[in-house]
N, C-alpha and C. Protein backbone atom coordinates (compact mmCIF):
# COMPACT_ATOMS: atom_id res chain seq x y z
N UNK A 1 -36.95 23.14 109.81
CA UNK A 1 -36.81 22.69 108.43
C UNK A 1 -36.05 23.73 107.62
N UNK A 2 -35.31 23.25 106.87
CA UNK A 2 -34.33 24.62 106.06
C UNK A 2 -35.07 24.56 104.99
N UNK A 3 -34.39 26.12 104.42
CA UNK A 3 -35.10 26.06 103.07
C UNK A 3 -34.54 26.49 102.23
N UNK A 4 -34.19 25.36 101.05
CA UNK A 4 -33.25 25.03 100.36
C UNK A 4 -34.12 24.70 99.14
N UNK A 5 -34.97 24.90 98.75
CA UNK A 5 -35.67 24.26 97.91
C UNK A 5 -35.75 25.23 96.68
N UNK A 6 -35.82 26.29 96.90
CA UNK A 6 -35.16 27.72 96.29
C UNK A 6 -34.11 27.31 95.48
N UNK A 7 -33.23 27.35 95.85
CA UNK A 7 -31.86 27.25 95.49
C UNK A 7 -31.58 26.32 94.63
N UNK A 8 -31.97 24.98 95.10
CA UNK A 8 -32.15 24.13 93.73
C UNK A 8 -33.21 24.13 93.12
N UNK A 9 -34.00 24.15 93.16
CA UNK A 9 -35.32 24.17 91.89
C UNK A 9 -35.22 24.99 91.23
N UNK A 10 -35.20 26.72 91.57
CA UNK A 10 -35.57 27.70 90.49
C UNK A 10 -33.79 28.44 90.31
N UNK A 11 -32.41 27.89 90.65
CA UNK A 11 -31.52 28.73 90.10
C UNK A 11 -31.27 28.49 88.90
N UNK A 12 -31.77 27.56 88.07
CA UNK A 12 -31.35 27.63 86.02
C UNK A 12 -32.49 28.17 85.60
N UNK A 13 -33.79 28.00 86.24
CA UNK A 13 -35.41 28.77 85.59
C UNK A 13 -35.58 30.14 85.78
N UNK A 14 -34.89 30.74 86.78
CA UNK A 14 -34.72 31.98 86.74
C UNK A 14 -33.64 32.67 86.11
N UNK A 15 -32.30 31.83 86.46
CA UNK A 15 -31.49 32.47 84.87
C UNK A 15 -32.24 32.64 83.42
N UNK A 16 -32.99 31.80 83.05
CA UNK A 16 -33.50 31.58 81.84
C UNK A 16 -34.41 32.46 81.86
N UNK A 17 -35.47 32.58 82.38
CA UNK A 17 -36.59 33.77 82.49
C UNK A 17 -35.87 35.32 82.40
N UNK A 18 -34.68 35.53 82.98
CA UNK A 18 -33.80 36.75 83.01
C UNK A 18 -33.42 37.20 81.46
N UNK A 19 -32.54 35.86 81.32
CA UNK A 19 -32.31 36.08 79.45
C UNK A 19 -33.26 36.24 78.40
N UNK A 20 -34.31 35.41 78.55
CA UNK A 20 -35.63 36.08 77.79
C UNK A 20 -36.20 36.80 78.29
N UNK A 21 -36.61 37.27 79.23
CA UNK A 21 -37.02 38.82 79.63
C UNK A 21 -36.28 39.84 78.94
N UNK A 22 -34.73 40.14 78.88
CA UNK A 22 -34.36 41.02 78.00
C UNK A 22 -33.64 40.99 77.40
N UNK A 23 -33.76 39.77 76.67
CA UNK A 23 -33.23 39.67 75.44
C UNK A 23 -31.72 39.98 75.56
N UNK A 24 -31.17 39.00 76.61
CA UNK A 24 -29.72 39.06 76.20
C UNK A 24 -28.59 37.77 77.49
N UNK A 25 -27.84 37.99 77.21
CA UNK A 25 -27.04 36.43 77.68
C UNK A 25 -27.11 36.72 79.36
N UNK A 26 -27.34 36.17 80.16
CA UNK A 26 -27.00 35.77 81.66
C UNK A 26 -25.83 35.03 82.71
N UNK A 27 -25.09 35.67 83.02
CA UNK A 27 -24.26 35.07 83.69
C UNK A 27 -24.04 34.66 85.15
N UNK A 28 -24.22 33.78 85.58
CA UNK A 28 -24.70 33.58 87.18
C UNK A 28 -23.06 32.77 87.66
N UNK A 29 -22.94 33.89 88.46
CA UNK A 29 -21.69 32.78 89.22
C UNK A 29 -22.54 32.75 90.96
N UNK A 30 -21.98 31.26 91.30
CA UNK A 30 -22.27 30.92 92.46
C UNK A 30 -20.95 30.40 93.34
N UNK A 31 -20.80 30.69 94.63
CA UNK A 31 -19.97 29.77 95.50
C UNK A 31 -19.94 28.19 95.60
N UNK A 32 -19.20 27.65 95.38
CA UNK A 32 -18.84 26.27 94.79
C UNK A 32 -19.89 25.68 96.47
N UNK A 33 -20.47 24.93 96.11
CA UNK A 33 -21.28 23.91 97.27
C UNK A 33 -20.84 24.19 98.47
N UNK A 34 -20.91 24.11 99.63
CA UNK A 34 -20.76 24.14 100.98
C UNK A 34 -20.92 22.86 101.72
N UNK A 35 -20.47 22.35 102.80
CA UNK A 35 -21.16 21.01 103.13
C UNK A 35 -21.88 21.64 104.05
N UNK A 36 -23.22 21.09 104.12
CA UNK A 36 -24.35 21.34 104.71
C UNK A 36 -23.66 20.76 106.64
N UNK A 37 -24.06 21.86 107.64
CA UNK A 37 -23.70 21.89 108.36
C UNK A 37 -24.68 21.18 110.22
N UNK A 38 -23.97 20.15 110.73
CA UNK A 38 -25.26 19.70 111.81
C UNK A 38 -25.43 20.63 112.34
N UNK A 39 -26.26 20.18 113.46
CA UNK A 39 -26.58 21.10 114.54
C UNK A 39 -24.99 21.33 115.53
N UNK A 40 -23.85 20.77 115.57
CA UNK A 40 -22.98 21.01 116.16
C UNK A 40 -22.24 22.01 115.91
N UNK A 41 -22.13 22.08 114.70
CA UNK A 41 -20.79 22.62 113.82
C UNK A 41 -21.66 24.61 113.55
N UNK A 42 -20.21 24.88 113.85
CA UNK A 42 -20.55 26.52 113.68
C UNK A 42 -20.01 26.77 112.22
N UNK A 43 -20.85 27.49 111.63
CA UNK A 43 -21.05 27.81 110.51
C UNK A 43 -21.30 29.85 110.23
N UNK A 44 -20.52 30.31 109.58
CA UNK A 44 -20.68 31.61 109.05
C UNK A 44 -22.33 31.65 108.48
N UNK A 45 -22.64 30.32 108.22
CA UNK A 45 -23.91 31.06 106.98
C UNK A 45 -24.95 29.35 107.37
N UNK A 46 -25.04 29.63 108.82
CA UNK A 46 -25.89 27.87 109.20
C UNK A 46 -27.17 28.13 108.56
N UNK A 47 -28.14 28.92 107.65
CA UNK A 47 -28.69 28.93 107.56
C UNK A 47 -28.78 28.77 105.94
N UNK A 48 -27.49 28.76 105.25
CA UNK A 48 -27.67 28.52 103.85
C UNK A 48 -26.37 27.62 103.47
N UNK A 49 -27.03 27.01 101.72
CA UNK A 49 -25.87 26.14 101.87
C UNK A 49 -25.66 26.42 100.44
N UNK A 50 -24.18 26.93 99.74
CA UNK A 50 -24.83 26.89 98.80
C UNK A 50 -25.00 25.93 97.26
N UNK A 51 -25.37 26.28 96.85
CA UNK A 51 -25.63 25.41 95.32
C UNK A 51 -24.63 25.09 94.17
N UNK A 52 -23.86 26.14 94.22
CA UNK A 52 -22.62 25.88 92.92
C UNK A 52 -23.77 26.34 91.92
N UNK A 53 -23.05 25.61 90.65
CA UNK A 53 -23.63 25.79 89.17
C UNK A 53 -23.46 26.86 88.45
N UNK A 54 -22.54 27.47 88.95
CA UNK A 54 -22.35 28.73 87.58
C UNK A 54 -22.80 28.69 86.57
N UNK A 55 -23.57 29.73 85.48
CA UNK A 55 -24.20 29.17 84.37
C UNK A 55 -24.11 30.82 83.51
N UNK A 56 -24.12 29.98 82.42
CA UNK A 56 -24.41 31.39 81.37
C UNK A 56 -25.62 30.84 80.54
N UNK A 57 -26.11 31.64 80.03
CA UNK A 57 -27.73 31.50 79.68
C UNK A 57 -27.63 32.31 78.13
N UNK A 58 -28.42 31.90 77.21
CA UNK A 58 -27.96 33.15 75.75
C UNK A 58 -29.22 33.62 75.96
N UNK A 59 -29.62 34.59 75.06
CA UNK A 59 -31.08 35.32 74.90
C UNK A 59 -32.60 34.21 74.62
N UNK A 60 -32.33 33.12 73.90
CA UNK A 60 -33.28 32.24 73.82
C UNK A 60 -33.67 31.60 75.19
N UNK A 61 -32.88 32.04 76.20
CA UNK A 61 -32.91 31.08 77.45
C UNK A 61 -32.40 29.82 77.29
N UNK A 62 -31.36 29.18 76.37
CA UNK A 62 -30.88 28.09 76.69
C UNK A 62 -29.55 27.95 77.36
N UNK A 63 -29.09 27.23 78.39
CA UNK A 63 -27.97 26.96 79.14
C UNK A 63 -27.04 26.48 77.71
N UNK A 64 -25.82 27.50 77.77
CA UNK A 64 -24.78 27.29 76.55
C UNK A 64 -22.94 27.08 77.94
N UNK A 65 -23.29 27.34 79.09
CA UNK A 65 -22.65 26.64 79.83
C UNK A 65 -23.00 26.76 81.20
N UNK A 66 -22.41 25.70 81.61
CA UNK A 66 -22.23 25.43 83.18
C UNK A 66 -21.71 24.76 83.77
N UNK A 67 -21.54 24.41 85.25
CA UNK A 67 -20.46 23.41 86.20
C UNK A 67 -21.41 23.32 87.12
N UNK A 68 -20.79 21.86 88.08
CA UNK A 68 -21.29 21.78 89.19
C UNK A 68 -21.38 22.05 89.80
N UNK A 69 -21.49 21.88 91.16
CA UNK A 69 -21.42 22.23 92.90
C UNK A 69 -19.74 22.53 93.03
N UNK A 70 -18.96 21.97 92.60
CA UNK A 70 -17.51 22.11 93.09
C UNK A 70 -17.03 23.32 92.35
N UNK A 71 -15.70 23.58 92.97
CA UNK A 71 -14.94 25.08 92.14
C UNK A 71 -14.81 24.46 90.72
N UNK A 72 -15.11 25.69 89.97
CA UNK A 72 -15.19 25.38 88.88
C UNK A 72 -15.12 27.00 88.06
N UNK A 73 -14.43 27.03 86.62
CA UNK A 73 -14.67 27.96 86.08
C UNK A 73 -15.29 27.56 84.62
N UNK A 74 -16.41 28.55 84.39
CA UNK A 74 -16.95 28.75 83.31
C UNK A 74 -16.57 29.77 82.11
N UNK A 75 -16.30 28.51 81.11
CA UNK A 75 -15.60 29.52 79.55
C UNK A 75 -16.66 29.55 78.81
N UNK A 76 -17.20 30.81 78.08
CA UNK A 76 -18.29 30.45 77.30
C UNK A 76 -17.85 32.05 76.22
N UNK A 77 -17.77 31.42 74.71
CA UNK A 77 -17.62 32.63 73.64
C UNK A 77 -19.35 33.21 73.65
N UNK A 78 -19.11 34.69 74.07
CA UNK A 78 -20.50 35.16 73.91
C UNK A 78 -20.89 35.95 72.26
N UNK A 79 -21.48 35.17 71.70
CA UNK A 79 -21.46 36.03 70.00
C UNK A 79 -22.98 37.05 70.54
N UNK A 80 -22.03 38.54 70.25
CA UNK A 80 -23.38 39.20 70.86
C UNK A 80 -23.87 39.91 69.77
N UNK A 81 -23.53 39.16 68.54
CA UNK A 81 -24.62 39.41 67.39
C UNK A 81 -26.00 38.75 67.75
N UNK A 82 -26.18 37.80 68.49
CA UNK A 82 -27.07 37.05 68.98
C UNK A 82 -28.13 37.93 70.02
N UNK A 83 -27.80 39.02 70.52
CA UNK A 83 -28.37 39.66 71.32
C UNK A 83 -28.80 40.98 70.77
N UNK A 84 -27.81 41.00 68.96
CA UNK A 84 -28.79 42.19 68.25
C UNK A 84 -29.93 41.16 67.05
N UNK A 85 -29.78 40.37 67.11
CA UNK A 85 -30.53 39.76 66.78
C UNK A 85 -31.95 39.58 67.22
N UNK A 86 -31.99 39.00 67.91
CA UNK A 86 -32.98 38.20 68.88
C UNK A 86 -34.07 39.88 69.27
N UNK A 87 -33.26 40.84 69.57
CA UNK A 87 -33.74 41.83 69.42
C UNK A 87 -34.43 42.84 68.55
N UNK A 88 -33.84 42.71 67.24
CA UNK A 88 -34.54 43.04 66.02
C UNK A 88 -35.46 41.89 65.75
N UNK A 89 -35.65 40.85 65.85
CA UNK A 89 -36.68 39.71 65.64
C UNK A 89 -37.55 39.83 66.49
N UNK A 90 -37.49 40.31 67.99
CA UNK A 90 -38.70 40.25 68.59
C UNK A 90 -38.34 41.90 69.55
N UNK A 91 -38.78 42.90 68.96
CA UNK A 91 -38.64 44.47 69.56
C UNK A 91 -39.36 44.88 70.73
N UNK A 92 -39.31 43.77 71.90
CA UNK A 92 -40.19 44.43 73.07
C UNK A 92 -39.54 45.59 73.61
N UNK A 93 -38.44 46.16 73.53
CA UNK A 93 -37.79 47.24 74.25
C UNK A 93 -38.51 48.59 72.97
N UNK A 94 -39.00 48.43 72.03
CA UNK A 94 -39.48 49.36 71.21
C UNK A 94 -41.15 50.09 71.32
N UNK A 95 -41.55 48.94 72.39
CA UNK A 95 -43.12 48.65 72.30
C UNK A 95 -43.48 49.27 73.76
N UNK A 96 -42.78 50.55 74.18
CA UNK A 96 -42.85 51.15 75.11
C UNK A 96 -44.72 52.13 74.75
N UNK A 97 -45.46 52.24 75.45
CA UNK A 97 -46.41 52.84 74.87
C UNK A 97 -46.55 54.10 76.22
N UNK A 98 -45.78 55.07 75.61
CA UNK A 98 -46.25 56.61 76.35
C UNK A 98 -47.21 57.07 76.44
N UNK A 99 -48.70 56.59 75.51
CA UNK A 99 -49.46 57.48 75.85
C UNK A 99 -50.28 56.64 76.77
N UNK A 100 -49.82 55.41 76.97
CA UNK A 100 -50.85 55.25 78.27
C UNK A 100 -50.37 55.52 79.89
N UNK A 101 -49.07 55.79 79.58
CA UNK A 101 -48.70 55.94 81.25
C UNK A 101 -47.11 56.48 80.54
N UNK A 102 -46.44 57.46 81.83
CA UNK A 102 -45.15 57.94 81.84
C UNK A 102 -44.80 57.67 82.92
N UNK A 103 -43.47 57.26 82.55
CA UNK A 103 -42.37 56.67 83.80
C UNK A 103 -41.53 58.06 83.91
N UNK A 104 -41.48 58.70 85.46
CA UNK A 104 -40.83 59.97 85.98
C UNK A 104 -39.44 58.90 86.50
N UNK A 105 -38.72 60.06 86.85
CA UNK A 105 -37.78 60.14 86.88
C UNK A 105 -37.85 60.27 88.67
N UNK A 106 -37.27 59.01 89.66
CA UNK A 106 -37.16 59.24 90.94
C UNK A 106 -36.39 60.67 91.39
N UNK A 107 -35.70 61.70 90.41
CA UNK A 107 -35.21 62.78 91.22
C UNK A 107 -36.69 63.54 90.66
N UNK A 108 -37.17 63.77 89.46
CA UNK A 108 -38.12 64.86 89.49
C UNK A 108 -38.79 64.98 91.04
N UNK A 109 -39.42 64.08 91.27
CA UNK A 109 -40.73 63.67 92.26
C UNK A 109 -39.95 64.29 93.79
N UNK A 110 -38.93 64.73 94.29
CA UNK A 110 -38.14 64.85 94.75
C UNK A 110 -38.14 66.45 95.32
């Protein structure tokens, strides 16, 4: 059984979760569709097929563009006042709290 179910179900829900996680636009390019390959046919990648959908995502997480499975290019004006925005309205990158834990530095530890 392949598993493909990945690929289409969660590639626009995880763009979107990305852009609201930090508060800023997402750009996903993908390889335009593949035709899914039998058991005869030799294939570079028989084990994946892929999806297309290029997408850009803004900080709210809404899809502001995308394309299908086929070649395709995506134009999208990014206003990245929108990303100082969205940021001064909701300051999770500010709400770092040091005194309960410190993040080292992978060379100190070293």
């Amino acid at each position: 059984m392949r598993q493909t179910h990945h690929s289409y179900s969660h590639w626009e829900l995880l763009q979107r979760a990305r852009a609201v996680d930090n508060q800023c636009f997402v750009l996903t390019a993908s390889p335009a569709r593949t035709p899914e390959q039998d058991g005869n046919q030799k294939s570079k990648y028989k084990h994946y097929t892929a999806w297309g959908h290029s997408t850009v995502v803004n900080p709210w997480g809404e899809v502001v563009g995308t394309c299908g499975e086929e070649e395709s290019l995506v134009v999208v004006d990014l206003d990245m006042e929108r990303v100082t925005k969205m940021r001064e309205g909701i300051p999770t990158m500010k709400q770092k709290r040091n005194d309960l834990y410190n993040v080292l530095d992978v060379k100190e530890r070293a």
